[in-house]
PDB file of N, CA and C in Angstrom:
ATOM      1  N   UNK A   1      -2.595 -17.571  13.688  1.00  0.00           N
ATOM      2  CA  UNK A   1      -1.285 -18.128  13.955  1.00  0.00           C
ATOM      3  C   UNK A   1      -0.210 -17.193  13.378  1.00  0.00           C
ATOM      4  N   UNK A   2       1.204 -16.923  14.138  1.00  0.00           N
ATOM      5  CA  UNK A   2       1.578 -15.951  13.469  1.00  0.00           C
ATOM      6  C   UNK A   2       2.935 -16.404  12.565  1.00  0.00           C
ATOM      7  N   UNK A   3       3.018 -17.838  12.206  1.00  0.00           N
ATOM      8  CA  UNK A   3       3.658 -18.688  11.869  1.00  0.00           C
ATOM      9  C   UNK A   3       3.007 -18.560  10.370  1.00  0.00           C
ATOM     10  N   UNK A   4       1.914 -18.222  10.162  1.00  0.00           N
ATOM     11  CA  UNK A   4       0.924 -18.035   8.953  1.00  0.00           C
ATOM     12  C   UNK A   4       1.497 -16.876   8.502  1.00  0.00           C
ATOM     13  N   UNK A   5       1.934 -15.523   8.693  1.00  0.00           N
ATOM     14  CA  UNK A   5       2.336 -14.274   8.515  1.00  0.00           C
ATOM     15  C   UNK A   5       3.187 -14.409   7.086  1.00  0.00           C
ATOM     16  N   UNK A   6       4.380 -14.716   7.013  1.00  0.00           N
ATOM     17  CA  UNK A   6       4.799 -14.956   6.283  1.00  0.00           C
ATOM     18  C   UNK A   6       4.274 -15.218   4.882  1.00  0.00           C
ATOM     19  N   UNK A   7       3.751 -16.755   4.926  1.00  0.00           N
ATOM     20  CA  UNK A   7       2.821 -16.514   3.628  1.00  0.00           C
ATOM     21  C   UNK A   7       1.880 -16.329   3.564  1.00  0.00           C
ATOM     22  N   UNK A   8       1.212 -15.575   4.392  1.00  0.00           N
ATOM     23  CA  UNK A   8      -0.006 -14.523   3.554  1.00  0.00           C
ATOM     24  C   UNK A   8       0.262 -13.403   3.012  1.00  0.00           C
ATOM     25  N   UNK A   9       1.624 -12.676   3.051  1.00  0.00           N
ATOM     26  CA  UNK A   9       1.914 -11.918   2.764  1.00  0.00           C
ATOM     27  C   UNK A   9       2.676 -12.275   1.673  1.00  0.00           C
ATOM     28  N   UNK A  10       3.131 -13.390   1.749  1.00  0.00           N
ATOM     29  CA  UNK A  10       4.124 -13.916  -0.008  1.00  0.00           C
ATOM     30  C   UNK A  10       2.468 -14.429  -0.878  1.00  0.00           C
ATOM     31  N   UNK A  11       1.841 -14.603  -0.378  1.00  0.00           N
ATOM     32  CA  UNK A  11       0.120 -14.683  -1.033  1.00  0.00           C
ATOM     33  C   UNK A  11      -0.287 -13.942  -1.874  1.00  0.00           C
ATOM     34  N   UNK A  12      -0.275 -12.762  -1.071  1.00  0.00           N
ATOM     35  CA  UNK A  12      -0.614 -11.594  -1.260  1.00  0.00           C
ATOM     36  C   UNK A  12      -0.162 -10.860  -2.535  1.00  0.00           C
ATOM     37  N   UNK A  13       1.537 -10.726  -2.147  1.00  0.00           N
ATOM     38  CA  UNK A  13       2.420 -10.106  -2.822  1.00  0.00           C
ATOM     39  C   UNK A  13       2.424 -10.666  -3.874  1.00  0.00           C
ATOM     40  N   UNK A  14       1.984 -12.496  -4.475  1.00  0.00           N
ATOM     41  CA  UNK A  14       1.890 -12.737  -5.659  1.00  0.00           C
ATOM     42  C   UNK A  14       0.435 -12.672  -6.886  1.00  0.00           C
ATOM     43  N   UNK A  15      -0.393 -12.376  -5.549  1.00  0.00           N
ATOM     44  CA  UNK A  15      -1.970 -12.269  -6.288  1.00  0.00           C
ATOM     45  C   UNK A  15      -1.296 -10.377  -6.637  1.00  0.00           C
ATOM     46  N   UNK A  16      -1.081  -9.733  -6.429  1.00  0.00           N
ATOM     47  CA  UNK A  16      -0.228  -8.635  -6.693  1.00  0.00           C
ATOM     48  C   UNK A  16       0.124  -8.245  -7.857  1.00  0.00           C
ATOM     49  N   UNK A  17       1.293  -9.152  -8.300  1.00  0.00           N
ATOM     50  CA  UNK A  17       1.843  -9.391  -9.186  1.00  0.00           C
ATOM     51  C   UNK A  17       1.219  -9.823 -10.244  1.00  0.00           C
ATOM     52  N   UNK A  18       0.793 -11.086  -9.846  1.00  0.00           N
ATOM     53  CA  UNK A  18      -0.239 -11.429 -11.046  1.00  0.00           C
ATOM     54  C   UNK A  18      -1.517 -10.638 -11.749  1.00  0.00           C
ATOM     55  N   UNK A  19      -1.641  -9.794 -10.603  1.00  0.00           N
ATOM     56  CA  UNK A  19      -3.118  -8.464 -11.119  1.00  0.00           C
ATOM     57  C   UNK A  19      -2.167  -7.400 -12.372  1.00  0.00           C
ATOM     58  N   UNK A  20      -1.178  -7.133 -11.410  1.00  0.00           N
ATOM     59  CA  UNK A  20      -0.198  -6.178 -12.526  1.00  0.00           C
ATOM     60  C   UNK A  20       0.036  -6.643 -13.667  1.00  0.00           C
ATOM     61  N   UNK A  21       0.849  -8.093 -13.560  1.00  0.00           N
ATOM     62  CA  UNK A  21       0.687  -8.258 -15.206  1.00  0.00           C
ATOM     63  C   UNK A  21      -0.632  -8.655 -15.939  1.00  0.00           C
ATOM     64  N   UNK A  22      -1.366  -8.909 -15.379  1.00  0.00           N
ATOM     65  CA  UNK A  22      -3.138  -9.348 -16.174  1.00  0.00           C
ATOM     66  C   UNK A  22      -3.361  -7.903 -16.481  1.00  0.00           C
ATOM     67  N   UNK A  23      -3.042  -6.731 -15.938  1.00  0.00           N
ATOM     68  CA  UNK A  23      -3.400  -5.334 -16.138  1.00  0.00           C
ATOM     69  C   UNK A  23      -2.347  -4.619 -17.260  1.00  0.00           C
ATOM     70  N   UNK A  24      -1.324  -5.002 -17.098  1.00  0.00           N
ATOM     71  CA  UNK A  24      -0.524  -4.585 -18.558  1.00  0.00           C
ATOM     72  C   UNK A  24      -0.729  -5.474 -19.691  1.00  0.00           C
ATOM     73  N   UNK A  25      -0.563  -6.670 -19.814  1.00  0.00           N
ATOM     74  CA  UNK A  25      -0.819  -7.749 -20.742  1.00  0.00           C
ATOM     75  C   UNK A  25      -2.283  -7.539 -21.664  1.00  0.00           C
ATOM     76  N   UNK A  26      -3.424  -7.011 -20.756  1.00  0.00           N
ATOM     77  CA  UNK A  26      -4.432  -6.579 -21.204  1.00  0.00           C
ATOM     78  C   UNK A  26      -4.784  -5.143 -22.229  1.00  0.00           C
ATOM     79  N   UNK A  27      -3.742  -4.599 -21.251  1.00  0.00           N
ATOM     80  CA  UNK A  27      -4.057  -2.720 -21.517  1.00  0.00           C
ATOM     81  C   UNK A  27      -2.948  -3.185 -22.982  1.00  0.00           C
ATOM     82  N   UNK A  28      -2.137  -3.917 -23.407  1.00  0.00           N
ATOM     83  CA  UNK A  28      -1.404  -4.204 -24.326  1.00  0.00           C
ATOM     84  C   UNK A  28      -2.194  -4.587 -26.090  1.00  0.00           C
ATOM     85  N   UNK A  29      -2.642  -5.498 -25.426  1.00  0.00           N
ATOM     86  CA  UNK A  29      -3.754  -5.997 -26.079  1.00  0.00           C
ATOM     87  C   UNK A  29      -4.583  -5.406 -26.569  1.00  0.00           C
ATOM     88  N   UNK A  30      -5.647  -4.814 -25.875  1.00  0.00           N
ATOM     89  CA  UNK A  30      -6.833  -4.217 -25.730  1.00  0.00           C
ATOM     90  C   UNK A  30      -6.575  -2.584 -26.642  1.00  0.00           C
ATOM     91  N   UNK A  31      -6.442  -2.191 -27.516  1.00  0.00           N
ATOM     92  CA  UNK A  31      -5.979  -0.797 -27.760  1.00  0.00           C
ATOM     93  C   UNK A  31      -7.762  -0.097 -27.882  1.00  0.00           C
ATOM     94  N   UNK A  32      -7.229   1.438 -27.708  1.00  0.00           N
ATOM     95  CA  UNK A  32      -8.445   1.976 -27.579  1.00  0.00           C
ATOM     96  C   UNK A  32      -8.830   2.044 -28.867  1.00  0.00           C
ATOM     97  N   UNK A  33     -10.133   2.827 -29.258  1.00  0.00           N
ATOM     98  CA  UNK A  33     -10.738   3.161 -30.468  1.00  0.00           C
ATOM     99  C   UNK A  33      -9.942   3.963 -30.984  1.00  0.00           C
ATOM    100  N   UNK A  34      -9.972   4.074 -32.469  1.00  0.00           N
ATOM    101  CA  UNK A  34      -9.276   4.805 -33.435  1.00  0.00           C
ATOM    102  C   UNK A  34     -10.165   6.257 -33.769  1.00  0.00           C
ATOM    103  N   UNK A  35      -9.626   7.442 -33.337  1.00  0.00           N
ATOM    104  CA  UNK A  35     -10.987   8.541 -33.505  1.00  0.00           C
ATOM    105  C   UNK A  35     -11.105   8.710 -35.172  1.00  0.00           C
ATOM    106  N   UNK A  36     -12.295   9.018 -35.114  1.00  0.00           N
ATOM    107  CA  UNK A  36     -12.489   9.407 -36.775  1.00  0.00           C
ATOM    108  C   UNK A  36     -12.500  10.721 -36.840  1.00  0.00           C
ATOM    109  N   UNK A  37     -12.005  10.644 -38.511  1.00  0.00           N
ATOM    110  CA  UNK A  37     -11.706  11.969 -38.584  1.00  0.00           C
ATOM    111  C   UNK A  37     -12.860  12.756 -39.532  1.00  0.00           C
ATOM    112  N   UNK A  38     -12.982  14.022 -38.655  1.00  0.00           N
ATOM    113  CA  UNK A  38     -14.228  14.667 -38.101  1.00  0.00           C
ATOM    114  C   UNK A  38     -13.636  15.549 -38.718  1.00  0.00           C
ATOM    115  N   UNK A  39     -14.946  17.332 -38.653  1.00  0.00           N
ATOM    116  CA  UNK A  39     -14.308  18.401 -39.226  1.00  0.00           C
ATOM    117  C   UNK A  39     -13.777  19.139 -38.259  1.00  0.00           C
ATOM    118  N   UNK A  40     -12.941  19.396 -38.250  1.00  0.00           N
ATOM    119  CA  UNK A  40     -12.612  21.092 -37.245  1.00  0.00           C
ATOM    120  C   UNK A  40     -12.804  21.667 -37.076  1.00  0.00           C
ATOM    121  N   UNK A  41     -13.001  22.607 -36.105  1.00  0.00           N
ATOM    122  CA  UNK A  41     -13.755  24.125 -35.662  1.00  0.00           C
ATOM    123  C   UNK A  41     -12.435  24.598 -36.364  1.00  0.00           C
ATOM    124  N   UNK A  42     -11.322  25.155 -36.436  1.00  0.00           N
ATOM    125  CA  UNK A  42     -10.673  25.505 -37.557  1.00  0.00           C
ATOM    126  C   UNK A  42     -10.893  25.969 -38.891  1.00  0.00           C
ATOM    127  N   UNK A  43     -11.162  24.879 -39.402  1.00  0.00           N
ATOM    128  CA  UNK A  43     -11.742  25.464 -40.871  1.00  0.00           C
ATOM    129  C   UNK A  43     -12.304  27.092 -41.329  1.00  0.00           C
ATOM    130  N   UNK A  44     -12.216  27.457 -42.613  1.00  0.00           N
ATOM    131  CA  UNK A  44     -12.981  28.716 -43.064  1.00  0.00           C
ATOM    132  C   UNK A  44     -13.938  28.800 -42.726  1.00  0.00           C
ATOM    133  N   UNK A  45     -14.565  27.543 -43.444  1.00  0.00           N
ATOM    134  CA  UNK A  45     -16.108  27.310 -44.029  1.00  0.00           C
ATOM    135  C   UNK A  45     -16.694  26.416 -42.734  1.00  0.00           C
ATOM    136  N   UNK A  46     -17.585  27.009 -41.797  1.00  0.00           N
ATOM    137  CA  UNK A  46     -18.393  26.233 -40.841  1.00  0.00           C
ATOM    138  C   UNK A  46     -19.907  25.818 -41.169  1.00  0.00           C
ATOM    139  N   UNK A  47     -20.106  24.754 -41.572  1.00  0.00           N
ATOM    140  CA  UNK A  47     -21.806  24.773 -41.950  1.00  0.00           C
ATOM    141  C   UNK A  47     -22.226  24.004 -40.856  1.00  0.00           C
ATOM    142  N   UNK A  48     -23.434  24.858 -40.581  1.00  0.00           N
ATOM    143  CA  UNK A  48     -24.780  24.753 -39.821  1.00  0.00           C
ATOM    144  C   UNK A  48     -25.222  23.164 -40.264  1.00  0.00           C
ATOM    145  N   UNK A  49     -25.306  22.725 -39.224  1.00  0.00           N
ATOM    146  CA  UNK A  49     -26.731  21.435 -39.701  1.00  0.00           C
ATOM    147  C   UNK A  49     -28.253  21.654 -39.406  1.00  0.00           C
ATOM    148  N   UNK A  50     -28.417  22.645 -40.126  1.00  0.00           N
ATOM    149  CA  UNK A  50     -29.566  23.734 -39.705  1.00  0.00           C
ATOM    150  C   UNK A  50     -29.971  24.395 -40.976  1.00  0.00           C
ATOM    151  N   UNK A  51     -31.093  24.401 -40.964  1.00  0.00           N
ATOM    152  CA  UNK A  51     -31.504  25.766 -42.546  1.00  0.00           C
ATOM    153  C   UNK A  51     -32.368  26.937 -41.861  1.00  0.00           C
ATOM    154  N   UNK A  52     -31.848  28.078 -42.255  1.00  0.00           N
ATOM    155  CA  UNK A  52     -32.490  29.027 -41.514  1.00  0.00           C
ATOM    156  C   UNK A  52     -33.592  29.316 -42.831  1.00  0.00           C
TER     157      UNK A  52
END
């Protein structure tokens, strides 16, 4: 029916909306892991985890 057009597309456009904010609200929330702190290839001194 093309009397239906209308709101399937205002349907649409609000399942939409609602994904976007469930997707920021989340990514808000949700923070990533905290890296640990590791040694650097930088450093002077590089030791082997190895014994020759």
């Amino acid at each position: 029916m093309p009397q239906m057009a209308p709101l399937y597309w205002l349907y649409l456009f609000s399942f939409f909306l609602f994904s976007l904010t469930l997707f920021f609200v989340l990514n808000y929330f949700i923070k990533p892991f905290d890296k640990m702190p590791s040694l650097s290839y930088d450093n002077k001194i590089y030791f082997k985890p190895w014994k020759l």
